[in-house]
PDB file of N, CA and C in Angstrom:
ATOM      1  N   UNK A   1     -11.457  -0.079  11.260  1.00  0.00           N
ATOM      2  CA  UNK A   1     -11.459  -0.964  12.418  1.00  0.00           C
ATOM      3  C   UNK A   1     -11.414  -2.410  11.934  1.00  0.00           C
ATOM      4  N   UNK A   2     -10.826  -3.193  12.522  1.00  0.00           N
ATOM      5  CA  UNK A   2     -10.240  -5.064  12.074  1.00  0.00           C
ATOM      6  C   UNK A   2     -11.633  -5.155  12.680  1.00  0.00           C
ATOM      7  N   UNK A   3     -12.278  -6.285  11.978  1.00  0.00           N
ATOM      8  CA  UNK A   3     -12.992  -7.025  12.891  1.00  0.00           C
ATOM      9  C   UNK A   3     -12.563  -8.254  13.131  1.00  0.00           C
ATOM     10  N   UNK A   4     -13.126  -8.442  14.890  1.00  0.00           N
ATOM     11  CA  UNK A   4     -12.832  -9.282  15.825  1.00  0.00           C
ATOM     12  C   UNK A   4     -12.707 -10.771  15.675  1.00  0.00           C
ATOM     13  N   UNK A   5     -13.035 -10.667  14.523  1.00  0.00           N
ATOM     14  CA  UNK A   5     -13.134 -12.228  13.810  1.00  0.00           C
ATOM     15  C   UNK A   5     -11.858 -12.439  13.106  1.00  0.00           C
ATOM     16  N   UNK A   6     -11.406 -11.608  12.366  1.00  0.00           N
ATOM     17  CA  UNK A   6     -10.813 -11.356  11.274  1.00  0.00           C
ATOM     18  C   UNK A   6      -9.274 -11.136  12.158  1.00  0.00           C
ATOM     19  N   UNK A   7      -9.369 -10.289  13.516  1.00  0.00           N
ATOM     20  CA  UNK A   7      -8.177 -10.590  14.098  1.00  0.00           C
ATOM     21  C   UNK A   7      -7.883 -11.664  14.622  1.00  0.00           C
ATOM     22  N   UNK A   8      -8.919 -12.709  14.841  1.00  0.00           N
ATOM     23  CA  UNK A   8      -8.563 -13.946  15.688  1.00  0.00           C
ATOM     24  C   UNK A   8      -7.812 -15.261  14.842  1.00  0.00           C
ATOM     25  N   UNK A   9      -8.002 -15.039  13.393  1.00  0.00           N
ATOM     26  CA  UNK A   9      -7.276 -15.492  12.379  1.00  0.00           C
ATOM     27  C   UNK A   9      -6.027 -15.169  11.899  1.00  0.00           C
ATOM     28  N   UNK A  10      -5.376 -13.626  11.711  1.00  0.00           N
ATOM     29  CA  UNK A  10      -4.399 -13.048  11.572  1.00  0.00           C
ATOM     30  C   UNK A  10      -3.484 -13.366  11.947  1.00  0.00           C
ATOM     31  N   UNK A  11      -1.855 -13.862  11.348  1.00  0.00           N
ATOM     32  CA  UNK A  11      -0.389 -14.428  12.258  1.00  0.00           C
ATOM     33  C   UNK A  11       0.575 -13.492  11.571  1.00  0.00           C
ATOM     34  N   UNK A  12       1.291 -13.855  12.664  1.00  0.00           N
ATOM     35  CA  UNK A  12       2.361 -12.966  11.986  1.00  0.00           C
ATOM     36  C   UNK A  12       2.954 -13.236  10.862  1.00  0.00           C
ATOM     37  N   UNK A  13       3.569 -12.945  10.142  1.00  0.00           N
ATOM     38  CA  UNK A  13       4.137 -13.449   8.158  1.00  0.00           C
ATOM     39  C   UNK A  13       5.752 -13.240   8.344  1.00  0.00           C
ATOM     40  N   UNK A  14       5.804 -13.181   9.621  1.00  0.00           N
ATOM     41  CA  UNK A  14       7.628 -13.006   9.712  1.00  0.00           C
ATOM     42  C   UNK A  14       8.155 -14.505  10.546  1.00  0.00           C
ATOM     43  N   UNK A  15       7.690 -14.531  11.524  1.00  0.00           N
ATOM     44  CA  UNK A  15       7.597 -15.520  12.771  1.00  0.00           C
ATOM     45  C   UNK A  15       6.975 -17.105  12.091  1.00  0.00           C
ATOM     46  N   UNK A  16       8.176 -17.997  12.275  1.00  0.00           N
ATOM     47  CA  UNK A  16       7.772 -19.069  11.697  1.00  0.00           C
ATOM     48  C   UNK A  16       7.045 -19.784  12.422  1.00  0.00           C
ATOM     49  N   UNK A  17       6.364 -19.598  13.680  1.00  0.00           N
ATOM     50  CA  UNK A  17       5.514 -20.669  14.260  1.00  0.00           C
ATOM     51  C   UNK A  17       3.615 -19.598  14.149  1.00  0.00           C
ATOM     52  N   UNK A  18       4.144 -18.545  13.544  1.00  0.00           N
ATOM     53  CA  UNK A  18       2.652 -18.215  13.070  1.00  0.00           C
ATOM     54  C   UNK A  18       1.935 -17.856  14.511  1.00  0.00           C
ATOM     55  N   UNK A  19       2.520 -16.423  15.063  1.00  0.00           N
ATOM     56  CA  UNK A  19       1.954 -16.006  16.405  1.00  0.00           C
ATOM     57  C   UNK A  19       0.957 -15.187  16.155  1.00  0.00           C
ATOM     58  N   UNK A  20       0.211 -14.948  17.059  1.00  0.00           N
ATOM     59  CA  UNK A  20      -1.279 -13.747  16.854  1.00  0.00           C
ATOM     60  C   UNK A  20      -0.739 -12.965  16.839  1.00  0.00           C
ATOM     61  N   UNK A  21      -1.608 -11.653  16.227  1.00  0.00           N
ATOM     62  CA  UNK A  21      -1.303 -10.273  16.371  1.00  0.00           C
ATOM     63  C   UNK A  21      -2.171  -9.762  16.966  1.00  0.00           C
ATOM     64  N   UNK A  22      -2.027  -8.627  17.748  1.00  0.00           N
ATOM     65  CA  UNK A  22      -2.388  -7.630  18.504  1.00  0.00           C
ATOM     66  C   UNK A  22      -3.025  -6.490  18.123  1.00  0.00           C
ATOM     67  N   UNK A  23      -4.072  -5.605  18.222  1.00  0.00           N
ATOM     68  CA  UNK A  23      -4.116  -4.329  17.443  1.00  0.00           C
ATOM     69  C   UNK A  23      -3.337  -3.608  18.283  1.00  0.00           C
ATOM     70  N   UNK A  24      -2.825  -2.831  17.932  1.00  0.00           N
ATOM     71  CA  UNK A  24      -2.699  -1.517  18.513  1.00  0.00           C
ATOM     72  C   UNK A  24      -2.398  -0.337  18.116  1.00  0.00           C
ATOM     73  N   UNK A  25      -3.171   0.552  17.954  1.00  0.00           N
ATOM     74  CA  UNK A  25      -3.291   1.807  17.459  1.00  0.00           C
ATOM     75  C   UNK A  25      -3.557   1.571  16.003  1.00  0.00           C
ATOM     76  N   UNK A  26      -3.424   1.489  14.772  1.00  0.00           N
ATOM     77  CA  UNK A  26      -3.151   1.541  13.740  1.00  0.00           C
ATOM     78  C   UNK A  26      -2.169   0.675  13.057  1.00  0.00           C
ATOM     79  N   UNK A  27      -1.980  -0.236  13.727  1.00  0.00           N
ATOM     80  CA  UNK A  27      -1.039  -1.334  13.423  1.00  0.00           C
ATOM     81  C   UNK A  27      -1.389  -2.330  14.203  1.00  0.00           C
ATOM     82  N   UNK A  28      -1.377  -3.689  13.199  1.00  0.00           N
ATOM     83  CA  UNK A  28      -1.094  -5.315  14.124  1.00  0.00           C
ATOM     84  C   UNK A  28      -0.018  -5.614  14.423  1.00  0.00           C
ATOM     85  N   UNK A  29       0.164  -5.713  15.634  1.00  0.00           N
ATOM     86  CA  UNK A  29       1.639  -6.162  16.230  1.00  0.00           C
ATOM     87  C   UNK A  29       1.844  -7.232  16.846  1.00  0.00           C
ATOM     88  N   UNK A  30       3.101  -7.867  16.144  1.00  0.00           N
ATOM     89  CA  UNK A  30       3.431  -9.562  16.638  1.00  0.00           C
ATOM     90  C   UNK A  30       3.501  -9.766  18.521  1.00  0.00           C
ATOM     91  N   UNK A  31       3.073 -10.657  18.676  1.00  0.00           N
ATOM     92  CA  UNK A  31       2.934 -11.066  20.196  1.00  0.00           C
ATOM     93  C   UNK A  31       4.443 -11.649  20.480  1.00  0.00           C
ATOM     94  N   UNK A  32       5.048 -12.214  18.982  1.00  0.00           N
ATOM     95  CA  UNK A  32       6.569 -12.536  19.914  1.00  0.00           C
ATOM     96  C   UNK A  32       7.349 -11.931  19.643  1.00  0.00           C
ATOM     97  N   UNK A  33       7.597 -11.173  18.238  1.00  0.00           N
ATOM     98  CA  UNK A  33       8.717 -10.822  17.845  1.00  0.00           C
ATOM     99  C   UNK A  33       8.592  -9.271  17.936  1.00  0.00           C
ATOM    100  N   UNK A  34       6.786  -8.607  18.215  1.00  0.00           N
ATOM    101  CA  UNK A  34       7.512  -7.021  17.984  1.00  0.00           C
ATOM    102  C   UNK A  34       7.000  -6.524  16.706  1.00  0.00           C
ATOM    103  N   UNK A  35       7.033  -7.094  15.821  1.00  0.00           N
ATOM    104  CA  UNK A  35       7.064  -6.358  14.571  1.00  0.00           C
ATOM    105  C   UNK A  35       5.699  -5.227  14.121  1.00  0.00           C
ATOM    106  N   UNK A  36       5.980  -4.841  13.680  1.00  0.00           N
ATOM    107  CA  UNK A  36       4.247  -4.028  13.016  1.00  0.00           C
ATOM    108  C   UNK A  36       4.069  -3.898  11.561  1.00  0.00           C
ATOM    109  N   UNK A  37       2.210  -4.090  11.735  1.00  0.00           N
ATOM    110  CA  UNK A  37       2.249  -4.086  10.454  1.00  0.00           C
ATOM    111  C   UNK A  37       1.092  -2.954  10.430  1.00  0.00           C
ATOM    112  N   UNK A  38       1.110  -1.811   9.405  1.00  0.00           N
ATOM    113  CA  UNK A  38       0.680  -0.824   9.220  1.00  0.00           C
ATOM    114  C   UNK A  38      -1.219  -1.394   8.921  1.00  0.00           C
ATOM    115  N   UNK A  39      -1.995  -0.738   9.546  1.00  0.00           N
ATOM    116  CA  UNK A  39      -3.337  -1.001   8.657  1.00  0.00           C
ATOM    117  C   UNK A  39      -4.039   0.613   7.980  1.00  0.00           C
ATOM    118  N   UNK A  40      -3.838   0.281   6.802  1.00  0.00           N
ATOM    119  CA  UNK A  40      -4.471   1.642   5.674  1.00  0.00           C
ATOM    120  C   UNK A  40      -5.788   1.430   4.864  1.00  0.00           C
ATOM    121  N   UNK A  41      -6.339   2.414   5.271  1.00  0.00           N
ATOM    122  CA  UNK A  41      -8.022   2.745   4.845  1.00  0.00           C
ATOM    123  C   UNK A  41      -8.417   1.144   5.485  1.00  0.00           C
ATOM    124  N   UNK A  42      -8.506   0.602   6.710  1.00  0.00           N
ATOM    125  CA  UNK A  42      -8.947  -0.979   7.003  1.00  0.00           C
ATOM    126  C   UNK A  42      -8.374  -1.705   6.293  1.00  0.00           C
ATOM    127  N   UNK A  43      -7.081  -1.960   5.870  1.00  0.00           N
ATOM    128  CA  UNK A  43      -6.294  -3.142   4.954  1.00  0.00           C
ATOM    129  C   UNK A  43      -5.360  -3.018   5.976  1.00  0.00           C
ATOM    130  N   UNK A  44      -4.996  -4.386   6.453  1.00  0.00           N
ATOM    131  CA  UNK A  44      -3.825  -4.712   7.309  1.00  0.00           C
ATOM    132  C   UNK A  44      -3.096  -5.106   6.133  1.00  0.00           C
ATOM    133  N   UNK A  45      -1.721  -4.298   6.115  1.00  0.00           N
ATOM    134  CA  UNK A  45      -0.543  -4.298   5.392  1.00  0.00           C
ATOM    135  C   UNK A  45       0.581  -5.506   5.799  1.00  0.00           C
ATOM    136  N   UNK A  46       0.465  -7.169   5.739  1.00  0.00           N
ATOM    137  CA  UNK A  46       0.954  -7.911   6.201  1.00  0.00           C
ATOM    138  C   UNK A  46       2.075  -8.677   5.725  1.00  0.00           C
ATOM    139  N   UNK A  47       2.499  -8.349   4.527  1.00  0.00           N
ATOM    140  CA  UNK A  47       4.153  -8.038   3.835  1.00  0.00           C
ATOM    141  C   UNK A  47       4.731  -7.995   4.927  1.00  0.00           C
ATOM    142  N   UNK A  48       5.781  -9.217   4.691  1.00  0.00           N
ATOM    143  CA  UNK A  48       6.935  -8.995   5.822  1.00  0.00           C
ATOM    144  C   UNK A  48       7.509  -7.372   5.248  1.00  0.00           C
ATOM    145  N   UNK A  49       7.946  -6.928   4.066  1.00  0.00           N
ATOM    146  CA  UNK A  49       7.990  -5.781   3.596  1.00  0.00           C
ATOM    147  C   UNK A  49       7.749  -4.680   4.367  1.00  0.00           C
ATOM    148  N   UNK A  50       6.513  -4.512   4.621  1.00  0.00           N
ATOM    149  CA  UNK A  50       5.797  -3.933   5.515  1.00  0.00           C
ATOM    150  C   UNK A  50       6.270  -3.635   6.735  1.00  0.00           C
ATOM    151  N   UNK A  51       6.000  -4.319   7.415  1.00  0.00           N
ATOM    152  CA  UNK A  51       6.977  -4.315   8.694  1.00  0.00           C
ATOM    153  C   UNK A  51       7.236  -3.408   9.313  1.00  0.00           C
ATOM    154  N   UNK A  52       7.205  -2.561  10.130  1.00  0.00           N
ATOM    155  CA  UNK A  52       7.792  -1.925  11.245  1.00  0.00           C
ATOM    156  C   UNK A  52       8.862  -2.440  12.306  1.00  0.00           C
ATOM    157  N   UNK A  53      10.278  -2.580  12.548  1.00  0.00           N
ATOM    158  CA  UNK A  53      11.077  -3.104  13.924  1.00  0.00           C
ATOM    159  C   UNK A  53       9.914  -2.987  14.735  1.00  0.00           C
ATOM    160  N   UNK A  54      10.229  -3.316  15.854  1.00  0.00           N
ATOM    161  CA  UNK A  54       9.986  -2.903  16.945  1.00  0.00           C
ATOM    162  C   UNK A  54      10.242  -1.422  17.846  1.00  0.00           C
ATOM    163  N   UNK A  55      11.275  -1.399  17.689  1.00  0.00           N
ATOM    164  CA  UNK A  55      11.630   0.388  17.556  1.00  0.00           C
ATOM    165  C   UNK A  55      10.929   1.261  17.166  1.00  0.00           C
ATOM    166  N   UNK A  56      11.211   1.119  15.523  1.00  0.00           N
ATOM    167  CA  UNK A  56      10.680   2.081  14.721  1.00  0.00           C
ATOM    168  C   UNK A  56       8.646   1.916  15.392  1.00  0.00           C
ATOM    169  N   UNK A  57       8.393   0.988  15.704  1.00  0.00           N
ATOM    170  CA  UNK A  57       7.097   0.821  15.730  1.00  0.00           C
ATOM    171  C   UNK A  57       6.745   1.810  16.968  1.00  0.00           C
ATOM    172  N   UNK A  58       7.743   1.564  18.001  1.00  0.00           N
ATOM    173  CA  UNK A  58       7.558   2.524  19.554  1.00  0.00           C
ATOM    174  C   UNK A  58       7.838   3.847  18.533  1.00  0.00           C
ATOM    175  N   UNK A  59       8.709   4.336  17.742  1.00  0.00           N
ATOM    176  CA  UNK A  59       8.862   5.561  17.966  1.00  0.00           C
ATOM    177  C   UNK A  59       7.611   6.269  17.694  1.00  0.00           C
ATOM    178  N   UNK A  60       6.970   5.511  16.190  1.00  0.00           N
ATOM    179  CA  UNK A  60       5.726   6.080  15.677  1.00  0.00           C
ATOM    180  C   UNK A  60       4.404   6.184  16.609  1.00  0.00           C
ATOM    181  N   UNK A  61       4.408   5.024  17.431  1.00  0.00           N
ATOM    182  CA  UNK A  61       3.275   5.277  18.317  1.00  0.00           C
ATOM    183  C   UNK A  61       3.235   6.345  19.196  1.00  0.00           C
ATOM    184  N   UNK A  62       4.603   6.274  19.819  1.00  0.00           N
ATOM    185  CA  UNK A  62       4.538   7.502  21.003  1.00  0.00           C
ATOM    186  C   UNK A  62       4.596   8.553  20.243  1.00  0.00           C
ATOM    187  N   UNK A  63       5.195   9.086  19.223  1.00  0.00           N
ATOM    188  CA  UNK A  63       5.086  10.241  18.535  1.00  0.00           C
ATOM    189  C   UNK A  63       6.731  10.438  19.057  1.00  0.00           C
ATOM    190  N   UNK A  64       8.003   9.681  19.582  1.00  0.00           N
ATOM    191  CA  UNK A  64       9.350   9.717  20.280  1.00  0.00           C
ATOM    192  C   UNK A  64      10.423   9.783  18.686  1.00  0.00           C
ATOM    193  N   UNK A  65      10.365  10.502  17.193  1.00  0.00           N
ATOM    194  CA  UNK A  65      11.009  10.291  16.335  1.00  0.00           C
ATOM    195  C   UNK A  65      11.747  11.878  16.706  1.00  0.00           C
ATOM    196  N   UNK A  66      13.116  11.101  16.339  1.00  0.00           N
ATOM    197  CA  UNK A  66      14.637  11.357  16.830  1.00  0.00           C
ATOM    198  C   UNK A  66      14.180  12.573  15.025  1.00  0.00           C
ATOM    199  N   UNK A  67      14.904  13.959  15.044  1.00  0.00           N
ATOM    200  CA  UNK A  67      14.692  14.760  13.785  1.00  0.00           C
ATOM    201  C   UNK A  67      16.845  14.612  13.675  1.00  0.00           C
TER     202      UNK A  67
END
């Protein structure tokens, strides 16, 4: 679990004006652009690298991956 502190500091590393992120589910997700970033064992994975589209980020959440 992020703590609440620790998310209120967090920006996005893709987005050049440095937007908040969001939790959701298992990933911080950009407020403008979408993107996701994976969080493992409580480490937010914040490598633009990292990254999830936006897509790819819906497919994983809903469990909606195309075989």
């Amino acid at each position: 679990m992020i703590d609440e502190k620790l998310l209120e500091i967090l920006a996005c590393p893709i987005c050049d004006e440095r937007p908040p992120l969001k939790l959701v589910g298992a990933y911080l997700v950009c407020t403008v652009c979408g993107s996701g970033f994976p969080i493992v064992d409580d480490i937010p994975h914040l490598l633009p690298e990292s990254a999830l589209p936006p897509q790819e980020l819906e497919s994983k959440l809903h469990g909606n991956q195309s075989a």
